[in-house]
Protein backbone atom coordinates (compact mmCIF):
# COMPACT_ATOMS: atom_id res chain seq x y z
CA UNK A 1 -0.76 -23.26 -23.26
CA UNK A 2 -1.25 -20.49 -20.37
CA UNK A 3 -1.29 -17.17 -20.61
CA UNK A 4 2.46 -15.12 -21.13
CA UNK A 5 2.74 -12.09 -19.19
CA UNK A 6 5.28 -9.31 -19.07
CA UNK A 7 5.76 -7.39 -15.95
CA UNK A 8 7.01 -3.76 -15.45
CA UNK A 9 8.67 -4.34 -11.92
CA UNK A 10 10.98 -1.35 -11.49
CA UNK A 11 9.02 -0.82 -8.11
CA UNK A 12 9.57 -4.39 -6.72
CA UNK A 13 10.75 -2.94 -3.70
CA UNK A 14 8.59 0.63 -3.56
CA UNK A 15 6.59 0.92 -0.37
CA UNK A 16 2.89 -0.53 -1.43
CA UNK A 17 2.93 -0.65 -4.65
CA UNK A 18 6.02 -3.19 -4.46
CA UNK A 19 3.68 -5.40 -1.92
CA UNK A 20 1.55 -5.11 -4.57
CA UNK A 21 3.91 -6.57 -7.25
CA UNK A 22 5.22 -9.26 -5.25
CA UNK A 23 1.96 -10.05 -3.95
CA UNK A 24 0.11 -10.58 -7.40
CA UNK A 25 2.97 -11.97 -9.36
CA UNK A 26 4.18 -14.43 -6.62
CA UNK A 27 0.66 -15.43 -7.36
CA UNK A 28 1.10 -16.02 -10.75
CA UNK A 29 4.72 -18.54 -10.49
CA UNK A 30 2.49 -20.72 -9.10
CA UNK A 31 -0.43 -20.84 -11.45
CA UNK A 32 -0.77 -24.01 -14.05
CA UNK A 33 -2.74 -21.18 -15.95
CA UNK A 34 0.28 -19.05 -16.75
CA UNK A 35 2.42 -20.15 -18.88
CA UNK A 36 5.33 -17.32 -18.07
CA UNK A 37 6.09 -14.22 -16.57
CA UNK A 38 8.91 -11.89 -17.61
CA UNK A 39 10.11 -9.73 -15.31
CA UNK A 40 11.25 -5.93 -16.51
CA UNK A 41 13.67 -4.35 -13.41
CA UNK A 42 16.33 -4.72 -11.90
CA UNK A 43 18.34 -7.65 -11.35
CA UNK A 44 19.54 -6.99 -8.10
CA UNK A 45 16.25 -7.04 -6.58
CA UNK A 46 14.54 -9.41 -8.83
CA UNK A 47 16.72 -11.98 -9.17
CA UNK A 48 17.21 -13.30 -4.90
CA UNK A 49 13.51 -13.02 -5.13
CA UNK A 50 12.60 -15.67 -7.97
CA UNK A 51 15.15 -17.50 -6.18
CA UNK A 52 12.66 -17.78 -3.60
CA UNK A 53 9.74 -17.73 -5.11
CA UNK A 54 9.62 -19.20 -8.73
CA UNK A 55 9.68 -23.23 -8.38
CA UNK A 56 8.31 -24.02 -11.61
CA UNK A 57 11.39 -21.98 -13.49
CA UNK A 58 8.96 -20.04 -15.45
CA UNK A 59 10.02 -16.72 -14.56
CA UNK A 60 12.53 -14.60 -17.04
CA UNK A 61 14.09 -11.15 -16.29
CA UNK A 62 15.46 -7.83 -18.48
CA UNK A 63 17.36 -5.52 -16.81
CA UNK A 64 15.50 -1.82 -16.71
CA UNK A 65 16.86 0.02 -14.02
CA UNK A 66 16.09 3.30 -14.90
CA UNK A 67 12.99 5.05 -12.66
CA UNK A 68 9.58 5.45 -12.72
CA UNK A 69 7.97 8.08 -14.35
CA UNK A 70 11.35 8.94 -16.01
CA UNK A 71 12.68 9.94 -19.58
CA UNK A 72 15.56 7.29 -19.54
CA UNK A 73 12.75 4.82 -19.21
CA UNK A 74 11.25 6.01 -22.13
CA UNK A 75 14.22 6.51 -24.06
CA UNK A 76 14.81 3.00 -22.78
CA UNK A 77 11.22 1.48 -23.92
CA UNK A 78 11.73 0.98 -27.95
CA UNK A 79 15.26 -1.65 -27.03
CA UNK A 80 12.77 -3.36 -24.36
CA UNK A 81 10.10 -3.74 -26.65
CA UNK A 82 11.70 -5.93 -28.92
CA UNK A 83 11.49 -9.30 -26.03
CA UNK A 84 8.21 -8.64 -26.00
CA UNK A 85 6.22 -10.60 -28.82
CA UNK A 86 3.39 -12.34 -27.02
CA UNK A 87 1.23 -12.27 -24.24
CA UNK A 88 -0.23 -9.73 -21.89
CA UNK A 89 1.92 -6.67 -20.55
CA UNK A 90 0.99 -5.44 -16.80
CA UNK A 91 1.73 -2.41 -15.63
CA UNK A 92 0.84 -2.02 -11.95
CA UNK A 93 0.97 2.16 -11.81
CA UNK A 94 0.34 4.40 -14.48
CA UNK A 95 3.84 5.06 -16.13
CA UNK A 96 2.95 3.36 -19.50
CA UNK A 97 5.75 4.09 -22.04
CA UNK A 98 4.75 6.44 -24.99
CA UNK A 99 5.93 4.60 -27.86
CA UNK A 100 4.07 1.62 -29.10
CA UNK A 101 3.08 -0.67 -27.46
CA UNK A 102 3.57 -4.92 -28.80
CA UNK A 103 1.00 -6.37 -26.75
CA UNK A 104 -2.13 -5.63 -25.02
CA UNK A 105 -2.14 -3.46 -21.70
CA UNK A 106 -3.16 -3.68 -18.54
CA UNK A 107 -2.61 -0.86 -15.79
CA UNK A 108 -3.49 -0.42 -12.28
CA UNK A 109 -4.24 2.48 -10.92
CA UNK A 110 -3.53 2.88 -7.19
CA UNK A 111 -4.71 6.02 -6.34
CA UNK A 112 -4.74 9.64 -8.01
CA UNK A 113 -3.54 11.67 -4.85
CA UNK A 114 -1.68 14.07 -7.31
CA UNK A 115 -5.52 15.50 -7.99
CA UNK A 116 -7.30 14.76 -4.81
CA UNK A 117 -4.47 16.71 -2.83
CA UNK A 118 -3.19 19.34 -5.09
CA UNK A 119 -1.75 20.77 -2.32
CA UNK A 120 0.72 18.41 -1.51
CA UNK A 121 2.54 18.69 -5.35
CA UNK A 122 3.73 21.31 -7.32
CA UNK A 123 1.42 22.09 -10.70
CA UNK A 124 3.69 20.94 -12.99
CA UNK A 125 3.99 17.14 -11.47
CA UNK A 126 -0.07 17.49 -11.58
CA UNK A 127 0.50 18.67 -15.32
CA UNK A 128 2.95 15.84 -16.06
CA UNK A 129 0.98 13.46 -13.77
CA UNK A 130 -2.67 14.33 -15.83
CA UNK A 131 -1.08 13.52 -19.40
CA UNK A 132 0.56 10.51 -17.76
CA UNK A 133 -2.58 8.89 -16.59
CA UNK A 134 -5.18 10.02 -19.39
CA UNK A 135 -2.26 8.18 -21.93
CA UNK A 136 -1.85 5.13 -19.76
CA UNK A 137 -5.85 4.40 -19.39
CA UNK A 138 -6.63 5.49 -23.47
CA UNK A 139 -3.99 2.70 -24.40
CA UNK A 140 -5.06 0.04 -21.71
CA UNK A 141 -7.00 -2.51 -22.75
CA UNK A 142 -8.31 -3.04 -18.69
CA UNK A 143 -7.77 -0.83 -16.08
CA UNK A 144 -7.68 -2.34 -12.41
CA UNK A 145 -8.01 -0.01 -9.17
CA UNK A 146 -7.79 -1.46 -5.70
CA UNK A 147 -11.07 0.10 -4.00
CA UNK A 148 -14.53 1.69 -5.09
CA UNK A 149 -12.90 5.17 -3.72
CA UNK A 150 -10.26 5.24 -6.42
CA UNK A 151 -12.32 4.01 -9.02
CA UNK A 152 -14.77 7.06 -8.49
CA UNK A 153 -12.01 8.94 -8.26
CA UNK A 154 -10.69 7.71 -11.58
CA UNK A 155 -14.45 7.99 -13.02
CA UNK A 156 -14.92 11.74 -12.22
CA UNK A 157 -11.70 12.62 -14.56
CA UNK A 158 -11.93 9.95 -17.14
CA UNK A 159 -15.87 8.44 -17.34
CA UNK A 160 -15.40 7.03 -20.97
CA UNK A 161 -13.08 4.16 -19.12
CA UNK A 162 -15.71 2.93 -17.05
CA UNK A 163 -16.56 -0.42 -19.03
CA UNK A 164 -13.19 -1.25 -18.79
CA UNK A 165 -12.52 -0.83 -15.29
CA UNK A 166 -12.57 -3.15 -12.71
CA UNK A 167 -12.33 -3.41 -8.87
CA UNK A 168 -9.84 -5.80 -7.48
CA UNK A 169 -8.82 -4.82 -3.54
CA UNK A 170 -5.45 -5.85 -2.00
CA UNK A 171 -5.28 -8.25 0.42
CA UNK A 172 -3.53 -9.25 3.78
CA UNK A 173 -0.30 -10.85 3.48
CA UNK A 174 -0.40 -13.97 4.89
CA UNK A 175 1.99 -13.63 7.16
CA UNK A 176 0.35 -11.18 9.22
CA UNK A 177 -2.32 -13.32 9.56
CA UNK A 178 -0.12 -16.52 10.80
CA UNK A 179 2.87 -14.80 12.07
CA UNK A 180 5.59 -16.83 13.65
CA UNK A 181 5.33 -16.77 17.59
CA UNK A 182 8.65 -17.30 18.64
CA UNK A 183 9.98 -14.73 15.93
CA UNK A 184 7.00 -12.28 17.39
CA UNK A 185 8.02 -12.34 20.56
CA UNK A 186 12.07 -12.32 20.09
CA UNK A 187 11.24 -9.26 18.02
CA UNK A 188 8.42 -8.22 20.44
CA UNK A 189 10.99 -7.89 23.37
CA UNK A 190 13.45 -5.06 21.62
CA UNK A 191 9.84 -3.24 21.92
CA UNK A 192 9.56 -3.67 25.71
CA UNK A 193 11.72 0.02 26.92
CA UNK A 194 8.76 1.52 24.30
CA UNK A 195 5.66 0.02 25.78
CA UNK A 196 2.82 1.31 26.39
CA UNK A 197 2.58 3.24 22.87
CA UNK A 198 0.44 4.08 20.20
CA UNK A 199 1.33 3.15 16.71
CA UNK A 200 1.46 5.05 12.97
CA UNK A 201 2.38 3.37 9.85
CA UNK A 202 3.31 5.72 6.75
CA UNK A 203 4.97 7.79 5.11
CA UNK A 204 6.16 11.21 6.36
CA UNK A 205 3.83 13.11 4.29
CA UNK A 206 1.75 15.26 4.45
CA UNK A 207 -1.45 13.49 3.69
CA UNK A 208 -0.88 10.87 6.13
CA UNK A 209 -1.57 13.35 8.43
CA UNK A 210 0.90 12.32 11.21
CA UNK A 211 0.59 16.24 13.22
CA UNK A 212 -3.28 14.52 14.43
CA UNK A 213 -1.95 11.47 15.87
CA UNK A 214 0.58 13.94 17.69
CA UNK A 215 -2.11 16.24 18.86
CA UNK A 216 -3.96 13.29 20.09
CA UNK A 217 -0.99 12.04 21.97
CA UNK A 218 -0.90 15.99 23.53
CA UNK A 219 -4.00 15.71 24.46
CA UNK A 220 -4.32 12.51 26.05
CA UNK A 221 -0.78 12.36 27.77
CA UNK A 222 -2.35 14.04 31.46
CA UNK A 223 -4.57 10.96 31.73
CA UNK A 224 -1.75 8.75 29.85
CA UNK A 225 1.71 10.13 31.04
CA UNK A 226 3.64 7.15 29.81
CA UNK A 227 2.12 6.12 26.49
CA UNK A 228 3.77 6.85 23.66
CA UNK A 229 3.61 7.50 20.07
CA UNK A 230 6.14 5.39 17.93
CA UNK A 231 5.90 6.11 13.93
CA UNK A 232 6.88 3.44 11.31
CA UNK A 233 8.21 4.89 8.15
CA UNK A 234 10.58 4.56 5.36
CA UNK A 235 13.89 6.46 5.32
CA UNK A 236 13.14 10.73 5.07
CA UNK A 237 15.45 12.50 7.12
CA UNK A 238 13.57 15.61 6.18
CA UNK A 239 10.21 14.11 6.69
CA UNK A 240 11.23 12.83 9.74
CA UNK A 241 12.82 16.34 10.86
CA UNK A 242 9.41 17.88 10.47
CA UNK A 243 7.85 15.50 12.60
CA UNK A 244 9.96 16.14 15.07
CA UNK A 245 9.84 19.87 14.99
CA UNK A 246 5.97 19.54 15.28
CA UNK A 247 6.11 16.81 18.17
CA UNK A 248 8.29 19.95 20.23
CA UNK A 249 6.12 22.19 18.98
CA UNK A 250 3.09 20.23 21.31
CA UNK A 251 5.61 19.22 24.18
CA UNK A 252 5.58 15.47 23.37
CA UNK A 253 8.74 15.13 21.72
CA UNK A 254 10.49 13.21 24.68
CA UNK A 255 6.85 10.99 24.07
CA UNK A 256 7.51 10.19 20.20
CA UNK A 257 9.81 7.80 18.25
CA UNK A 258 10.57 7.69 14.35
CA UNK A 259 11.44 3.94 13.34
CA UNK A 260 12.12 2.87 10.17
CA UNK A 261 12.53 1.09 7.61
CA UNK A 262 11.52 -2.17 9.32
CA UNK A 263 10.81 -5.54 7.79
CA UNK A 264 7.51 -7.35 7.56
CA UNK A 265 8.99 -9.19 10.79
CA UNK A 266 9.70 -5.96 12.72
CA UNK A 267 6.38 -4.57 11.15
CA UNK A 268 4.56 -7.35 12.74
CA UNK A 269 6.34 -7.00 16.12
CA UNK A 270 4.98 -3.14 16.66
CA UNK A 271 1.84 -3.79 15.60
CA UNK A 272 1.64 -6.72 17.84
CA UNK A 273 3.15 -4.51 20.95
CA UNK A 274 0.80 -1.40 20.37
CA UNK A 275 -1.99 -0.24 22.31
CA UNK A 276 -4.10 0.70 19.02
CA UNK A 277 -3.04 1.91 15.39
CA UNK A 278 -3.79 5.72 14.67
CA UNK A 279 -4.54 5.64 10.91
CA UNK A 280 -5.53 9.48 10.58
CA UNK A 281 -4.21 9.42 7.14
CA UNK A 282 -6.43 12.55 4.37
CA UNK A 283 -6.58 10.17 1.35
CA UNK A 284 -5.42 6.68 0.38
CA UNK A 285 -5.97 4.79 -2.62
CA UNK A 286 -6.55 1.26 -0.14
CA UNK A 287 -4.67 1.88 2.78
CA UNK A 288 -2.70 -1.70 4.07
CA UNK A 289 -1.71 -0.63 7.72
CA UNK A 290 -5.16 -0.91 9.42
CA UNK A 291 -5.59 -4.03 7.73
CA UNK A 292 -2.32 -5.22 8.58
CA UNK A 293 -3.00 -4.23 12.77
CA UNK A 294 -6.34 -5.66 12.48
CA UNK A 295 -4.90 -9.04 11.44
CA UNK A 296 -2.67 -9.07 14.30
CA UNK A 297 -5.28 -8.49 16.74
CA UNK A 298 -4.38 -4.56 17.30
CA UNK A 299 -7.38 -2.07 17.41
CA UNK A 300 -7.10 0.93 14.79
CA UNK A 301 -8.86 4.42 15.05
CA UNK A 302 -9.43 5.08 11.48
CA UNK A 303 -9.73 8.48 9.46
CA UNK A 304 -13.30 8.39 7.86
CA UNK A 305 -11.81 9.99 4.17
CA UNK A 306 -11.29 8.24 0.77
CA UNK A 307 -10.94 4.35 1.17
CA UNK A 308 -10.59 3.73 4.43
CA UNK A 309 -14.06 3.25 5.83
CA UNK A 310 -14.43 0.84 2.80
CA UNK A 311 -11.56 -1.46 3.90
CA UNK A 312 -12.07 -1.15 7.84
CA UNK A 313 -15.59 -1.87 7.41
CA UNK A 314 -17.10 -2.19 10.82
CA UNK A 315 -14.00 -3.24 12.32
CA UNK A 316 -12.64 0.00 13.48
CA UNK A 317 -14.27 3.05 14.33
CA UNK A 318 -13.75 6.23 11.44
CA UNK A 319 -13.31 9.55 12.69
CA UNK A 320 -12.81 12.94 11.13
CA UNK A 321 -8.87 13.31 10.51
CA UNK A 322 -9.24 17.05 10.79
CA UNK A 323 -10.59 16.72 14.62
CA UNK A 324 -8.29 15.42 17.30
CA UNK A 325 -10.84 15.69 19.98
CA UNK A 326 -12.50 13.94 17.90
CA UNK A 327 -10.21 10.75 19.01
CA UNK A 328 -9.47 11.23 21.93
CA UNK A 329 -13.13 9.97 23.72
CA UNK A 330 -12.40 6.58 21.28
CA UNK A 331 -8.53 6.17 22.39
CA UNK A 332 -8.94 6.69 25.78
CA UNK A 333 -12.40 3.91 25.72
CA UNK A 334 -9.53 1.66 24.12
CA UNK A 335 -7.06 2.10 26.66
CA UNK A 336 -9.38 2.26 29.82
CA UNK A 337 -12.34 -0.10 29.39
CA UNK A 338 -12.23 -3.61 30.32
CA UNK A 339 -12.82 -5.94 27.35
CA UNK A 340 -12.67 -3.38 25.32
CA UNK A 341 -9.73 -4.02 23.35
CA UNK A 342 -11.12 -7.66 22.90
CA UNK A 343 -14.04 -6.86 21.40
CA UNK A 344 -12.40 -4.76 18.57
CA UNK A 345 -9.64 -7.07 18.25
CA UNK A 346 -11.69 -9.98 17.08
CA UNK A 347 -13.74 -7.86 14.68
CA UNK A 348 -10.72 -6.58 13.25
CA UNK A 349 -9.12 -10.43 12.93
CA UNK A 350 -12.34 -11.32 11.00
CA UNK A 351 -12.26 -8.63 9.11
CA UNK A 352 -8.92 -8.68 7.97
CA UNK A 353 -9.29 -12.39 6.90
CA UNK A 354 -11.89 -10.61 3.85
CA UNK A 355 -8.98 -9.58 2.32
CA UNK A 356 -7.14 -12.17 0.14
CA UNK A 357 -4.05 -11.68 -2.02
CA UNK A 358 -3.96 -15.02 -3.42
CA UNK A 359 -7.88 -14.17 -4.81
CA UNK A 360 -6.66 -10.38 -5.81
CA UNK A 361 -3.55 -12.44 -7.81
CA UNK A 362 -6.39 -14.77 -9.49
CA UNK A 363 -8.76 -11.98 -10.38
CA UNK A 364 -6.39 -9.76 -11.89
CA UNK A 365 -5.02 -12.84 -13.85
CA UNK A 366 -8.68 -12.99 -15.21
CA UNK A 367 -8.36 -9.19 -16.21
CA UNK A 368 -5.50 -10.17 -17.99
CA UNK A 369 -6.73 -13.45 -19.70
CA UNK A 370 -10.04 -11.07 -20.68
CA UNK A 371 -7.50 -8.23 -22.37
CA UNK A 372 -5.44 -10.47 -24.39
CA UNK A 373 -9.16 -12.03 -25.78
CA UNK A 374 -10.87 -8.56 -26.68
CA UNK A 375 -10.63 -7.46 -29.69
CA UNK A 376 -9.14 -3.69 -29.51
């Protein structure tokens, strides 16, 4: 008999942390060593995925629709926990219900920006966000982060968790590594009015750090007049507002373009069609975009904070995200020097090809086999 696992998947379709899900899980449907995975979520999301992905049947799904990090959820826990008898429950973020928990726990904890950029939240969300976390990793039986950064970031508020915390990074979905080339380049020509441009991938907020990669443009647009900067991100009309007000604020707003949200295959396409990835992002508990570029042959300039060095490795070089000049000597070696963009293209491919999510689904599976066999 394999393991039975139950699987908080409200955020099946949240930004990372849904890659994440689908990633690991999809995993999982295919593994003789698990027996079953029930799915907790909504149906509307859930269900045309098994469809896709669950060709042994083993997958089962309860409706919980209410959000993250939400009292409904919690008023909605104590019904929920009745379907769950046996087995291993998996929690990929820290919003582990308050009432009592059937089975043991696993969590993941992506990254604790709430406390490494106070800034960016108000004090009671850090409040709310402390109790949340220190609850979630006393009840855990294993606790999972996705880089060395966040687990030292997790280590310097919580140290008693440390010999039940492991490291398992993300990996490179696969594919971005084998894309289609006739889908690339039908997608690749909706990009030609844009070309040449520079690319961002993130979120509108503030500690992505999106104003650098506009000051860089600024700054490099009398040697580069025609480049431009286009910036992937999910929907935020205010986010993207701001942006905009800060691109006119440095006279490159005719220069920059807010896309978004895009598919994996429209994701692939501007990474494919840029002249190099600015990743200038303050903090980030992994941080999938350079990874993503790099596996599609596209050079990244890298902020040198938090995880990135550790994923980019040597691939890309890491720069201070509070210094634009700072970038500018790199981009403009990119854009003008023969070979090159070669050269940092095929250390990013390699590099890129470290990163596995069929071995981050298998390892985490072991996390899980090793909580439901310890005795609490």
């Amino acid at each position: 008999m394999g393991l039975k696992i139950h699987v908080d998947a409200r955020l099946l379709r949240g930004g990372g942390i849904g890659r994440y899900i689908r990633e690991i899980t999809g995993g999982w449907l295919e593994n003789s060593q698990v027996e079953s995975v029930h799915f907790l979520g909504r149906p509307a999301e859930l269900e045309p995925w098994l469809a896709e992905v669950d060709s042994r049947g083993i997958s089962r799904l309860t409706p919980w629709s209410d959000g993250p990090y939400s009292p409904g959820a919690q008023l909605r826990w104590p019904g929920l926990r009745a379907g769950i008898r046996q087995g291993v429950l998996f929690f990929p973020h820290f919003d582990v219900p308050l009432g009592r928990l059937p089975v043991p726990v696993v969590v993941t904890i992506h990254d604790l920006i709430h406390f490494q950029m106070p800034g960016a939240f108000p004090a009671w969300k850090r409040r709310l966000g402390g109790m949340l976390l220190n609850r979630a990793v006393a009840r855990a039986r294993r606790v999972i982060t996705i880089s060395q950064s966040t687990r030292s970031d997790l280590l310097a508020r919580i140290p008693e968790v440390e010999d039940r915390l492991r490291v398992i990074p993300n990996g490179v979905t696969r594919s971005f590594l084998e894309p289609d080339p006739e889908r690339l380049r039908k997608k690749g020509l909706l990009l030609d009015r844009y070309r040449p441009y520079l690319l961002a991938v993130g979120a509108l907020k503030a500690h992505k750090n999106l104003p650098l990669a506009l000051e860089v443009l600024a700054r490099i647009r009398g040697h580069h007049p025609e480049l431009r900067l286009l910036v992937a991100a999910p929907h935020d009309p205010e986010g993207k507002r701001v942006l905009l007000r800060q691109a006119r604020e440095r006279r490159v707003a005719d220069r920059v373009e807010v896309l978004g949200p895009l598919d994996d295959g429209d994701l692939q396409a501007l990474y494919s069609g840029a002249e190099v990835l600015l990743f200038p992002s303050f903090y980030e508990g992994f941080g999938l975009p350079p990874l993503e570029a790099m596996a599609l042959g596209t050079p990244v300039l890298a902020s040198d904070r938090s995880s990135v060095p550790e994923v980019v490795g040597d691939a890309a070089p890491c720069l201070d995200p509070t210094d634009p000049e700072a970038w500018v000597a790199p981009l403009r070696d990119l854009l003008e020097t023969e070979g090159r963009r070669a050269e940092w293209s095929a250390r990013g491919r390699a590099r890129a090809r470290e990163f596995s999510w069929e071995r981050a689904a298998q390892e985490t599976l072991g996390v899980l086999q090793e909580a439901a066999e310890v005795n609490p």
